[in-house]
PDB file of N, CA and C in Angstrom:
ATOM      1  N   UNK A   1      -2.496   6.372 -11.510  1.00  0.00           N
ATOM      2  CA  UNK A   1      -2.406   5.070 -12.143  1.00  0.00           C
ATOM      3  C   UNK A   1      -3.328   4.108 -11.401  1.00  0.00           C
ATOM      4  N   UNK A   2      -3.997   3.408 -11.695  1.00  0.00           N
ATOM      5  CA  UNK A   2      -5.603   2.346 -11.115  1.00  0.00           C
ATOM      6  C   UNK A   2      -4.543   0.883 -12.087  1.00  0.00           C
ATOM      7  N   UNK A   3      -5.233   0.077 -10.739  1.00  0.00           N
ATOM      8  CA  UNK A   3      -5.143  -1.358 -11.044  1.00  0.00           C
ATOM      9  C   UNK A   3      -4.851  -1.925 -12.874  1.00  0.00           C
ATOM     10  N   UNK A   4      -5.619  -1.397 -13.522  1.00  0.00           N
ATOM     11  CA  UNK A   4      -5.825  -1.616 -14.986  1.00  0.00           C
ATOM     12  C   UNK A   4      -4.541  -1.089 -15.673  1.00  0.00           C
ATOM     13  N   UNK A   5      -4.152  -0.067 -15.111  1.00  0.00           N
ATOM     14  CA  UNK A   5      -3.396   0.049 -16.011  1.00  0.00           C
ATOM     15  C   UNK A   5      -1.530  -0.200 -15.566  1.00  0.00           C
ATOM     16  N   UNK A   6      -1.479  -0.824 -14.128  1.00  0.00           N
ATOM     17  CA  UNK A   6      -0.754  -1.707 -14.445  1.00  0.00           C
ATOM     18  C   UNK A   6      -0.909  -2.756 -15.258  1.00  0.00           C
ATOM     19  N   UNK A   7      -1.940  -3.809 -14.938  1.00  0.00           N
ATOM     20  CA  UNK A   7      -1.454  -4.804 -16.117  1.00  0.00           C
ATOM     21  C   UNK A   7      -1.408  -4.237 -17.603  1.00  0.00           C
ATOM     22  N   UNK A   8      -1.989  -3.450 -18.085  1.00  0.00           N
ATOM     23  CA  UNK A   8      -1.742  -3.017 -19.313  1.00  0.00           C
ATOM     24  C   UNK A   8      -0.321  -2.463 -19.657  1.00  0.00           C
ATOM     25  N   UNK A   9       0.655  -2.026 -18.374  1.00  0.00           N
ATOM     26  CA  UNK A   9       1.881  -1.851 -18.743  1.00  0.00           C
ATOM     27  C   UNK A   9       2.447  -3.249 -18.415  1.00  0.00           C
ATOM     28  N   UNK A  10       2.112  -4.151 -18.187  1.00  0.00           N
ATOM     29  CA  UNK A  10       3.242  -5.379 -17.596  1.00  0.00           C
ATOM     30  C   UNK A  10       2.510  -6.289 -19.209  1.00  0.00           C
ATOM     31  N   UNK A  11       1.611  -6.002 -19.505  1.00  0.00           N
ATOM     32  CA  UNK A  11       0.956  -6.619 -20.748  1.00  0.00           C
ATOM     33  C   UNK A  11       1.782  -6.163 -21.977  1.00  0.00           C
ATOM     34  N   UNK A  12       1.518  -4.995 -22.118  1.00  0.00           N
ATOM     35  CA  UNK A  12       3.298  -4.033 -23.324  1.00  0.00           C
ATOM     36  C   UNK A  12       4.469  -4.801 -22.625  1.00  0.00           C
ATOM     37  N   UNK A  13       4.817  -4.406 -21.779  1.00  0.00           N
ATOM     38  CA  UNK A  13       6.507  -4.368 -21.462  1.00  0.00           C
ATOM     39  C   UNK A  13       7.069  -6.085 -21.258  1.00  0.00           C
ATOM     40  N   UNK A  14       6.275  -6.914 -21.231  1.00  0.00           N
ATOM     41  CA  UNK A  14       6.679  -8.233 -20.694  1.00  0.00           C
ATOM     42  C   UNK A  14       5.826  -9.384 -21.690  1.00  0.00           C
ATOM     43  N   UNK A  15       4.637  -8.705 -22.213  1.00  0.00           N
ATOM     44  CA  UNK A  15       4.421  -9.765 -24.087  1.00  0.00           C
ATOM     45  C   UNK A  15       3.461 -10.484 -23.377  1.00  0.00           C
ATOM     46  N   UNK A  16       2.731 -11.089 -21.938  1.00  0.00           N
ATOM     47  CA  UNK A  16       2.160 -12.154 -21.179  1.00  0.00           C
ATOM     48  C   UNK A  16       0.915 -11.796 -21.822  1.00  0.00           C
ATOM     49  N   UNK A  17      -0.029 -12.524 -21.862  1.00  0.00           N
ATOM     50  CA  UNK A  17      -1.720 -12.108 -22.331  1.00  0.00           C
ATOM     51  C   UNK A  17      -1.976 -11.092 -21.213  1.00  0.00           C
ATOM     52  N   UNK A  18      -3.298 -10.524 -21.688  1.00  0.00           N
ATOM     53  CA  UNK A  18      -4.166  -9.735 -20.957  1.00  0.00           C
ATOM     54  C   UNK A  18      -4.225 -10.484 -19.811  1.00  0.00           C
ATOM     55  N   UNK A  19      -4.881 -11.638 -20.037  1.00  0.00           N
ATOM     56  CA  UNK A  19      -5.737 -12.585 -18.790  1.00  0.00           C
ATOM     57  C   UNK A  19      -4.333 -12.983 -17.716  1.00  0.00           C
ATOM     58  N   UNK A  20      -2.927 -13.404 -18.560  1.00  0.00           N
ATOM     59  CA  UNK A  20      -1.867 -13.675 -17.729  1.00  0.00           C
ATOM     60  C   UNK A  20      -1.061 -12.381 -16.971  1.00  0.00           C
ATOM     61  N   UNK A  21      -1.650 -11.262 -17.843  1.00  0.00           N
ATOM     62  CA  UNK A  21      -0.797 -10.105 -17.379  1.00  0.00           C
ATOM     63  C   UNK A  21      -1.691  -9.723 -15.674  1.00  0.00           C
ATOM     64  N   UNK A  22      -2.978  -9.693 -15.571  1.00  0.00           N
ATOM     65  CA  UNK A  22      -3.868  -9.669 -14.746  1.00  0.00           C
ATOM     66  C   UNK A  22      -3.812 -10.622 -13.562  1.00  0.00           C
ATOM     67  N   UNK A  23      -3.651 -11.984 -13.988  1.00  0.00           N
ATOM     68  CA  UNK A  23      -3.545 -12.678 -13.206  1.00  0.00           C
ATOM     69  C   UNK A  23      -2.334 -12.350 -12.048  1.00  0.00           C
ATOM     70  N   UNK A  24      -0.997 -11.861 -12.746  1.00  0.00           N
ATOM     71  CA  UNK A  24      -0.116 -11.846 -12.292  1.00  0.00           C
ATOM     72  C   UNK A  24       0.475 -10.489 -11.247  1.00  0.00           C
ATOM     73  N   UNK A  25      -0.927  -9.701 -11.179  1.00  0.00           N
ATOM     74  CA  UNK A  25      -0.845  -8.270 -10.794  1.00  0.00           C
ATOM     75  C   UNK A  25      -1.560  -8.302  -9.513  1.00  0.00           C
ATOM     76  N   UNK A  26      -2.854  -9.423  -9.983  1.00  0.00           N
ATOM     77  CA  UNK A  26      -3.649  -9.800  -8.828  1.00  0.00           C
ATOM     78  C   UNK A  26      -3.094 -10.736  -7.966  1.00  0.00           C
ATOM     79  N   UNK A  27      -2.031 -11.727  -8.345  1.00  0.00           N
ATOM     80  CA  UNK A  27      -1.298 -12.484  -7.476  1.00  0.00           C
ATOM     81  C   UNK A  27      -0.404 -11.626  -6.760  1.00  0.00           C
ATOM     82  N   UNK A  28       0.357 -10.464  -7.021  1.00  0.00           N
ATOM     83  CA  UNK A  28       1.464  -9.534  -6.197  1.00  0.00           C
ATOM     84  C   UNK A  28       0.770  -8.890  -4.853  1.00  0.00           C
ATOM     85  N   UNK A  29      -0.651  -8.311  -5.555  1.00  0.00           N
ATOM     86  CA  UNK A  29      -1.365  -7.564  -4.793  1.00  0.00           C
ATOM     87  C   UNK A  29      -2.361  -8.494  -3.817  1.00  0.00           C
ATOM     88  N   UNK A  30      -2.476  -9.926  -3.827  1.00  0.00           N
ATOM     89  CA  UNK A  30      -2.937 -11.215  -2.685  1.00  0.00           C
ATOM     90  C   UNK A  30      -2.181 -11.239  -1.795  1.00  0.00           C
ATOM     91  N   UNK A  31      -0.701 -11.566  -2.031  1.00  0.00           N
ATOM     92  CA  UNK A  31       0.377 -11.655  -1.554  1.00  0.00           C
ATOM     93  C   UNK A  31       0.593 -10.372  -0.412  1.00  0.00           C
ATOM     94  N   UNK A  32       0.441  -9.519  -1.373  1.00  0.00           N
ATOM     95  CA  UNK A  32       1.333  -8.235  -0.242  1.00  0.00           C
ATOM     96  C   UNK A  32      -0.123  -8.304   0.883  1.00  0.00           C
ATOM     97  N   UNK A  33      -0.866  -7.882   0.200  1.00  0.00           N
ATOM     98  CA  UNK A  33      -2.301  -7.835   1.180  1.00  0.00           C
ATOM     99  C   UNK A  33      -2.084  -9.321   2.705  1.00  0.00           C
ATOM    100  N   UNK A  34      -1.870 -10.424   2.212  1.00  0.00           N
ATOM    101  CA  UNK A  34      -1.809 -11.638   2.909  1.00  0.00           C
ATOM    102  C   UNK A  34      -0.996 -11.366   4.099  1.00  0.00           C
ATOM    103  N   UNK A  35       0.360 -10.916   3.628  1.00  0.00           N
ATOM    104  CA  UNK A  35       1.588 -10.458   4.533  1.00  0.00           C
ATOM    105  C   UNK A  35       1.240  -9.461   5.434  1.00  0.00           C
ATOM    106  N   UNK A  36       0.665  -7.901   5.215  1.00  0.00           N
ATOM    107  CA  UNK A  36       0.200  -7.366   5.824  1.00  0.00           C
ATOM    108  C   UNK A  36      -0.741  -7.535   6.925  1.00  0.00           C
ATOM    109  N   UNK A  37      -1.782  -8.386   6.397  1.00  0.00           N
ATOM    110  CA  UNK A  37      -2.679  -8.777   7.124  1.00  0.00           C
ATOM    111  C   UNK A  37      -2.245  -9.631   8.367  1.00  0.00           C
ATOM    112  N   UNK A  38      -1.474  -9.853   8.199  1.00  0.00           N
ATOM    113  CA  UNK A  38      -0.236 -11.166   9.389  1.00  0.00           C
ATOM    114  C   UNK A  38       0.389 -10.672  10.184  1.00  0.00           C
ATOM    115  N   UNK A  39       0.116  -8.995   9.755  1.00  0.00           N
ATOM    116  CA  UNK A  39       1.549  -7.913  10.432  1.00  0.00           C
ATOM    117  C   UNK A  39       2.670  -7.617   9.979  1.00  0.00           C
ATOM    118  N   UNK A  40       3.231  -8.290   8.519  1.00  0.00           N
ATOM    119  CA  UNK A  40       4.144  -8.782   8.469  1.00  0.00           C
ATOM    120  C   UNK A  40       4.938  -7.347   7.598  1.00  0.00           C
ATOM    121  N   UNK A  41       6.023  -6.841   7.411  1.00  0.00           N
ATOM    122  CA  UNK A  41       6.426  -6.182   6.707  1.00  0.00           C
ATOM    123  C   UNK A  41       6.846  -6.218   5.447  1.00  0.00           C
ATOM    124  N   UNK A  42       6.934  -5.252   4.647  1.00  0.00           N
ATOM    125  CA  UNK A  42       7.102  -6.048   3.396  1.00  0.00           C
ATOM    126  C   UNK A  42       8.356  -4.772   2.564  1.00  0.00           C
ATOM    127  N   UNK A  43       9.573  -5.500   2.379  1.00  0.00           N
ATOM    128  CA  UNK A  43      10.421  -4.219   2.048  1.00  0.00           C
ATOM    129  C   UNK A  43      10.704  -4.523   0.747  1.00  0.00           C
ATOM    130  N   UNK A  44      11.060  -3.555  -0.555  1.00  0.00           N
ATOM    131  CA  UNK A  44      10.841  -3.901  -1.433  1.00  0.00           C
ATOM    132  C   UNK A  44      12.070  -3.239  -2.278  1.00  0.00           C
ATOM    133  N   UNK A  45      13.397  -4.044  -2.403  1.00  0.00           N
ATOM    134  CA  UNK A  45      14.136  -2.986  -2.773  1.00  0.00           C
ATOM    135  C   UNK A  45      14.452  -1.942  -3.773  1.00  0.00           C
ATOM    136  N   UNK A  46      15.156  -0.812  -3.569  1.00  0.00           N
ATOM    137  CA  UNK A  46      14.933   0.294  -4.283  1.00  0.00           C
ATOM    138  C   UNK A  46      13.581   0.612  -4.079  1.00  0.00           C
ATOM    139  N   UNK A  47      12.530   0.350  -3.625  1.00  0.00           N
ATOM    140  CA  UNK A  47      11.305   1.445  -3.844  1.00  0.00           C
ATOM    141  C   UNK A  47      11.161   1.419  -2.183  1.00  0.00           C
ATOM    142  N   UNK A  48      10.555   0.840  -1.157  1.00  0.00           N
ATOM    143  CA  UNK A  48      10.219   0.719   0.128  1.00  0.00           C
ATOM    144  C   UNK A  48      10.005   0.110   0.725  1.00  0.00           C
ATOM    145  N   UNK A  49       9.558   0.704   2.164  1.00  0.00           N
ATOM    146  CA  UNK A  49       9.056  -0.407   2.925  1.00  0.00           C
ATOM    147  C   UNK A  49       7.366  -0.563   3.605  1.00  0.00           C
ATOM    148  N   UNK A  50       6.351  -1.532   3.158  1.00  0.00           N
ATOM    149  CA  UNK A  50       5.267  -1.187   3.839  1.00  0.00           C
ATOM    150  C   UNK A  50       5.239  -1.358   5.182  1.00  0.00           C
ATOM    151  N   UNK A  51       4.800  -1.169   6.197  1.00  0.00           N
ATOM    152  CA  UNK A  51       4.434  -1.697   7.798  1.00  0.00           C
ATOM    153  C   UNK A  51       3.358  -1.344   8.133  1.00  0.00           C
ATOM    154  N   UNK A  52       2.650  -2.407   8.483  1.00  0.00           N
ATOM    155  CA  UNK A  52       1.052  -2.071   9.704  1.00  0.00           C
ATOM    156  C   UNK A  52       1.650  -1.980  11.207  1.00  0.00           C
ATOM    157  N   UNK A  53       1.087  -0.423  11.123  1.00  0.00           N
ATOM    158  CA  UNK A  53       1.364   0.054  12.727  1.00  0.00           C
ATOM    159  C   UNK A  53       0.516   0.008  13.825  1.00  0.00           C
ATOM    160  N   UNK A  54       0.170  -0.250  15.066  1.00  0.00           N
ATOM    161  CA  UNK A  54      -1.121  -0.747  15.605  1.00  0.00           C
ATOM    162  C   UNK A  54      -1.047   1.367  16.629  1.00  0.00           C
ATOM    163  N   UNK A  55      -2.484   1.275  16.033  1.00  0.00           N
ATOM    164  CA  UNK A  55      -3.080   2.671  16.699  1.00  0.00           C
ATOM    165  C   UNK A  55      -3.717   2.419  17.832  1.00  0.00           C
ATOM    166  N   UNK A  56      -3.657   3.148  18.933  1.00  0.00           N
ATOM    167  CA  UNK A  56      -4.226   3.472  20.081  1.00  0.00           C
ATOM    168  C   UNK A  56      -5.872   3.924  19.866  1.00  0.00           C
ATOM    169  N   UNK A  57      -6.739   3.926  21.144  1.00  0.00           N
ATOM    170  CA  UNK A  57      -7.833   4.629  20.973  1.00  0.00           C
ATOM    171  C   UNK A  57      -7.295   5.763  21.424  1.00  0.00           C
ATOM    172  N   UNK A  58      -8.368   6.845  21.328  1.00  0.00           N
ATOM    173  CA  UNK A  58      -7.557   8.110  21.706  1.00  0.00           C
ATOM    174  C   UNK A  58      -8.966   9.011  21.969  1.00  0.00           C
ATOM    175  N   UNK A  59      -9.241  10.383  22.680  1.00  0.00           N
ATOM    176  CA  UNK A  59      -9.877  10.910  22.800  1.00  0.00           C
ATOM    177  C   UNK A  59      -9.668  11.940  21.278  1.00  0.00           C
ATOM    178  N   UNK A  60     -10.984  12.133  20.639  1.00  0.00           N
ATOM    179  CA  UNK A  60     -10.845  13.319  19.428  1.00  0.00           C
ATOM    180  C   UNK A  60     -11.818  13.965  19.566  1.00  0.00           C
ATOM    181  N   UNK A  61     -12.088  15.128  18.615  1.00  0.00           N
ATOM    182  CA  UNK A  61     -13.216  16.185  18.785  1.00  0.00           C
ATOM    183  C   UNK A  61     -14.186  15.884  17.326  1.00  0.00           C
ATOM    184  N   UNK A  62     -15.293  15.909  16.668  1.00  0.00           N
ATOM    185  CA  UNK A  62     -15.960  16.252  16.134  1.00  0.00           C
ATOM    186  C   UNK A  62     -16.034  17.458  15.760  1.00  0.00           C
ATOM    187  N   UNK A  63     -15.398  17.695  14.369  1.00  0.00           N
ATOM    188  CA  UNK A  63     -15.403  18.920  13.911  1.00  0.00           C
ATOM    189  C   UNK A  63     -16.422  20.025  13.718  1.00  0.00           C
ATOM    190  N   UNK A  64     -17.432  19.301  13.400  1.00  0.00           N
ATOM    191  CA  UNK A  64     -18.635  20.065  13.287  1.00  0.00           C
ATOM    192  C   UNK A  64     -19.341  20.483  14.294  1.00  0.00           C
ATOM    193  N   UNK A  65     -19.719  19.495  15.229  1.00  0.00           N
ATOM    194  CA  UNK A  65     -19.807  19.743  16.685  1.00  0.00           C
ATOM    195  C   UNK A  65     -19.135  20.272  17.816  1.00  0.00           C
ATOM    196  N   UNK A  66     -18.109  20.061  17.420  1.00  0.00           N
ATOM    197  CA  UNK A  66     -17.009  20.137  18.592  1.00  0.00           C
ATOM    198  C   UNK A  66     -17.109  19.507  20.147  1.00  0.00           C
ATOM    199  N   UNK A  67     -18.133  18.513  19.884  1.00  0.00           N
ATOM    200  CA  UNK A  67     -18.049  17.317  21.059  1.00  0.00           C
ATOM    201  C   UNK A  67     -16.769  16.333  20.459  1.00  0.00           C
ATOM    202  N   UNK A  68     -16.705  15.965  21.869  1.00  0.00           N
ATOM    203  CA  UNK A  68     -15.768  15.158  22.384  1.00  0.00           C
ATOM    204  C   UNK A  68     -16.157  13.522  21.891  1.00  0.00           C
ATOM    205  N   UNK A  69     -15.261  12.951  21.090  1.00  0.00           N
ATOM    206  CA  UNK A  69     -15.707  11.271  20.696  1.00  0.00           C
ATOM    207  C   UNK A  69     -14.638  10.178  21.021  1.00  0.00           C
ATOM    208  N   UNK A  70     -14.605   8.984  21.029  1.00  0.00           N
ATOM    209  CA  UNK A  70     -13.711   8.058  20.988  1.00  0.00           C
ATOM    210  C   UNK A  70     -12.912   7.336  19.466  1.00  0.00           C
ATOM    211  N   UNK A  71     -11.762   7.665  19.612  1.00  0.00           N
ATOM    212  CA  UNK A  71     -11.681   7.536  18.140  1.00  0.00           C
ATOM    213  C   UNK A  71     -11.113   5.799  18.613  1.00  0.00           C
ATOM    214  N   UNK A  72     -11.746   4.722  18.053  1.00  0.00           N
ATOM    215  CA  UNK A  72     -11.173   3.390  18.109  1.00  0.00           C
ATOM    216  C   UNK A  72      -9.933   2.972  18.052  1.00  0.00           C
ATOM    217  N   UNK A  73      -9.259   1.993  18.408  1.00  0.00           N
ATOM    218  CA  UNK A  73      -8.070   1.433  18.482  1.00  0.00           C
ATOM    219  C   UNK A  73      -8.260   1.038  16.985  1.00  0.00           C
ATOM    220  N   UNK A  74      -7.034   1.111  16.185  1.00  0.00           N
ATOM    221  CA  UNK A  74      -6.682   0.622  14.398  1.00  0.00           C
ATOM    222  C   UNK A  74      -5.371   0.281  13.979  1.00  0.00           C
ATOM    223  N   UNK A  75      -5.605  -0.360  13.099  1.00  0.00           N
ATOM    224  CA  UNK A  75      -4.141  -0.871  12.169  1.00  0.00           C
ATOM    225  C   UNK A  75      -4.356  -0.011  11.080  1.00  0.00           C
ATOM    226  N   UNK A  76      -2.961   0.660  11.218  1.00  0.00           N
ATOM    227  CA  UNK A  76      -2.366   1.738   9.700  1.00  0.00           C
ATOM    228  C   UNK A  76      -1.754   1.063   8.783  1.00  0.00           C
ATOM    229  N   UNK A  77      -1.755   1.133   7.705  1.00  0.00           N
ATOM    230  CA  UNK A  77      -0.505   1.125   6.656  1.00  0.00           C
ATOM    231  C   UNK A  77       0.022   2.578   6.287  1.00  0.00           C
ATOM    232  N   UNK A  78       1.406   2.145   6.548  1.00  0.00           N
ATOM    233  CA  UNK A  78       2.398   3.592   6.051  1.00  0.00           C
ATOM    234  C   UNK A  78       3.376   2.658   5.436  1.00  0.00           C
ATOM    235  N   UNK A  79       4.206   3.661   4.568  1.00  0.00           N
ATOM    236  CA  UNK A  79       4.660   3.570   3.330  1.00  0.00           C
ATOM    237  C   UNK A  79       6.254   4.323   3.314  1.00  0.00           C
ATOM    238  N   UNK A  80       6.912   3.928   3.515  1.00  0.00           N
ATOM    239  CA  UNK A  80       8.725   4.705   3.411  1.00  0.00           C
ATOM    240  C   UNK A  80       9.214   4.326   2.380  1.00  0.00           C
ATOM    241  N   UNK A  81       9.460   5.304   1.667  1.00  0.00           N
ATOM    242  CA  UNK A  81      10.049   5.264   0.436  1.00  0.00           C
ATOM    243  C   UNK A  81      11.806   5.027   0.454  1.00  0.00           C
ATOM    244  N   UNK A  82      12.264   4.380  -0.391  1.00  0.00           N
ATOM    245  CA  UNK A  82      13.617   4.258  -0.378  1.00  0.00           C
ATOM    246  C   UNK A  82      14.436   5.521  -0.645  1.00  0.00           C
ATOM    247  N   UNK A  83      15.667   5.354  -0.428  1.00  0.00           N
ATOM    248  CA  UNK A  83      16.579   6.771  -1.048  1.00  0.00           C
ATOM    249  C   UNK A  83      16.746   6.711  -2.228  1.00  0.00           C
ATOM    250  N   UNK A  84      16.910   5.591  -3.179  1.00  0.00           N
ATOM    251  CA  UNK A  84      16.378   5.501  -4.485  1.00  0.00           C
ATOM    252  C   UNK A  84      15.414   5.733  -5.381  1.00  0.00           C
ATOM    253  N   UNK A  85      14.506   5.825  -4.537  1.00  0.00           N
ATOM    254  CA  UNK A  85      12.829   6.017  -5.088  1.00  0.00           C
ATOM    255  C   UNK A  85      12.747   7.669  -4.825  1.00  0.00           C
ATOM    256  N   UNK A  86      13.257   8.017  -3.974  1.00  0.00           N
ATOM    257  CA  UNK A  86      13.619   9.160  -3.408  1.00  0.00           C
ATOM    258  C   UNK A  86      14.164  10.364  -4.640  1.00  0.00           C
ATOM    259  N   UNK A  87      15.278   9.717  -4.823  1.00  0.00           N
ATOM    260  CA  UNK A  87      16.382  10.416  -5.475  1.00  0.00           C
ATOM    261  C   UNK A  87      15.868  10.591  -6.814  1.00  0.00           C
ATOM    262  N   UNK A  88      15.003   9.619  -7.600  1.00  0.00           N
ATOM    263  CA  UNK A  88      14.221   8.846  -8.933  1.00  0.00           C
ATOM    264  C   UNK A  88      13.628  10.362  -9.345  1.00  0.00           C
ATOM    265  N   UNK A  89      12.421  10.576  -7.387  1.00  0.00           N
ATOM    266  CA  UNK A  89      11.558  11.332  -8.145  1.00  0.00           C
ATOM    267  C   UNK A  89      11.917  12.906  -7.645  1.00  0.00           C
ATOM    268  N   UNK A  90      12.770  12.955  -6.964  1.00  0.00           N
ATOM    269  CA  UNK A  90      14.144  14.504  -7.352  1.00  0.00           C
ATOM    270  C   UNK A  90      14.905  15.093  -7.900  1.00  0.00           C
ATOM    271  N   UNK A  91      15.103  14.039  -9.333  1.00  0.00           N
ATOM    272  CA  UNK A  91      16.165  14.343 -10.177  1.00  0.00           C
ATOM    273  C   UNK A  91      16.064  15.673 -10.820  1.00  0.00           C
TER     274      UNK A  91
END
């Protein structure tokens, strides 16, 4: 599923225009992005929880080479799904 075709389901299921259905997909996805970017967590009930986790540098190998590189210090996003969201897609 790509960006588009959420609003095209929130455009069916909720009657808003194209342009309002869009607007309103791109405002969720400012938002969550904004929060994240702050560190901030974002739990969402029944489906999950996002969190930016802060990564270490670390020594890694180059696969092709098999020299030795520095892999940089980074911020992750990971994704925990609820027991609901869980259960949804186990039935």
């Amino acid at each position: 599923m790509t960006k588009i075709d959420i609003i095209q389901d929130v455009y069916e299921k909720l009657g808003f225009s194209k342009k309002d259905s869009a607007r309103i997909v791109e405002s969720v996805f400012d938002i969550m992005k904004d929060c994240l970017g702050r560190g901030e967590k974002i739990k969402i009930s029944g489906f999950g929880n996002f969190v930016v986790k802060e990564k270490k540098s670390r020594r890694g190998r180059n696969p092709q080479t098999g020299k030795e590189i520095e892999i940089s210090a980074r911020r992750v996003l990971t994704f925990k799904s609820s027991q609901v969201l869980r259960k949804a897609l186990n039935v």
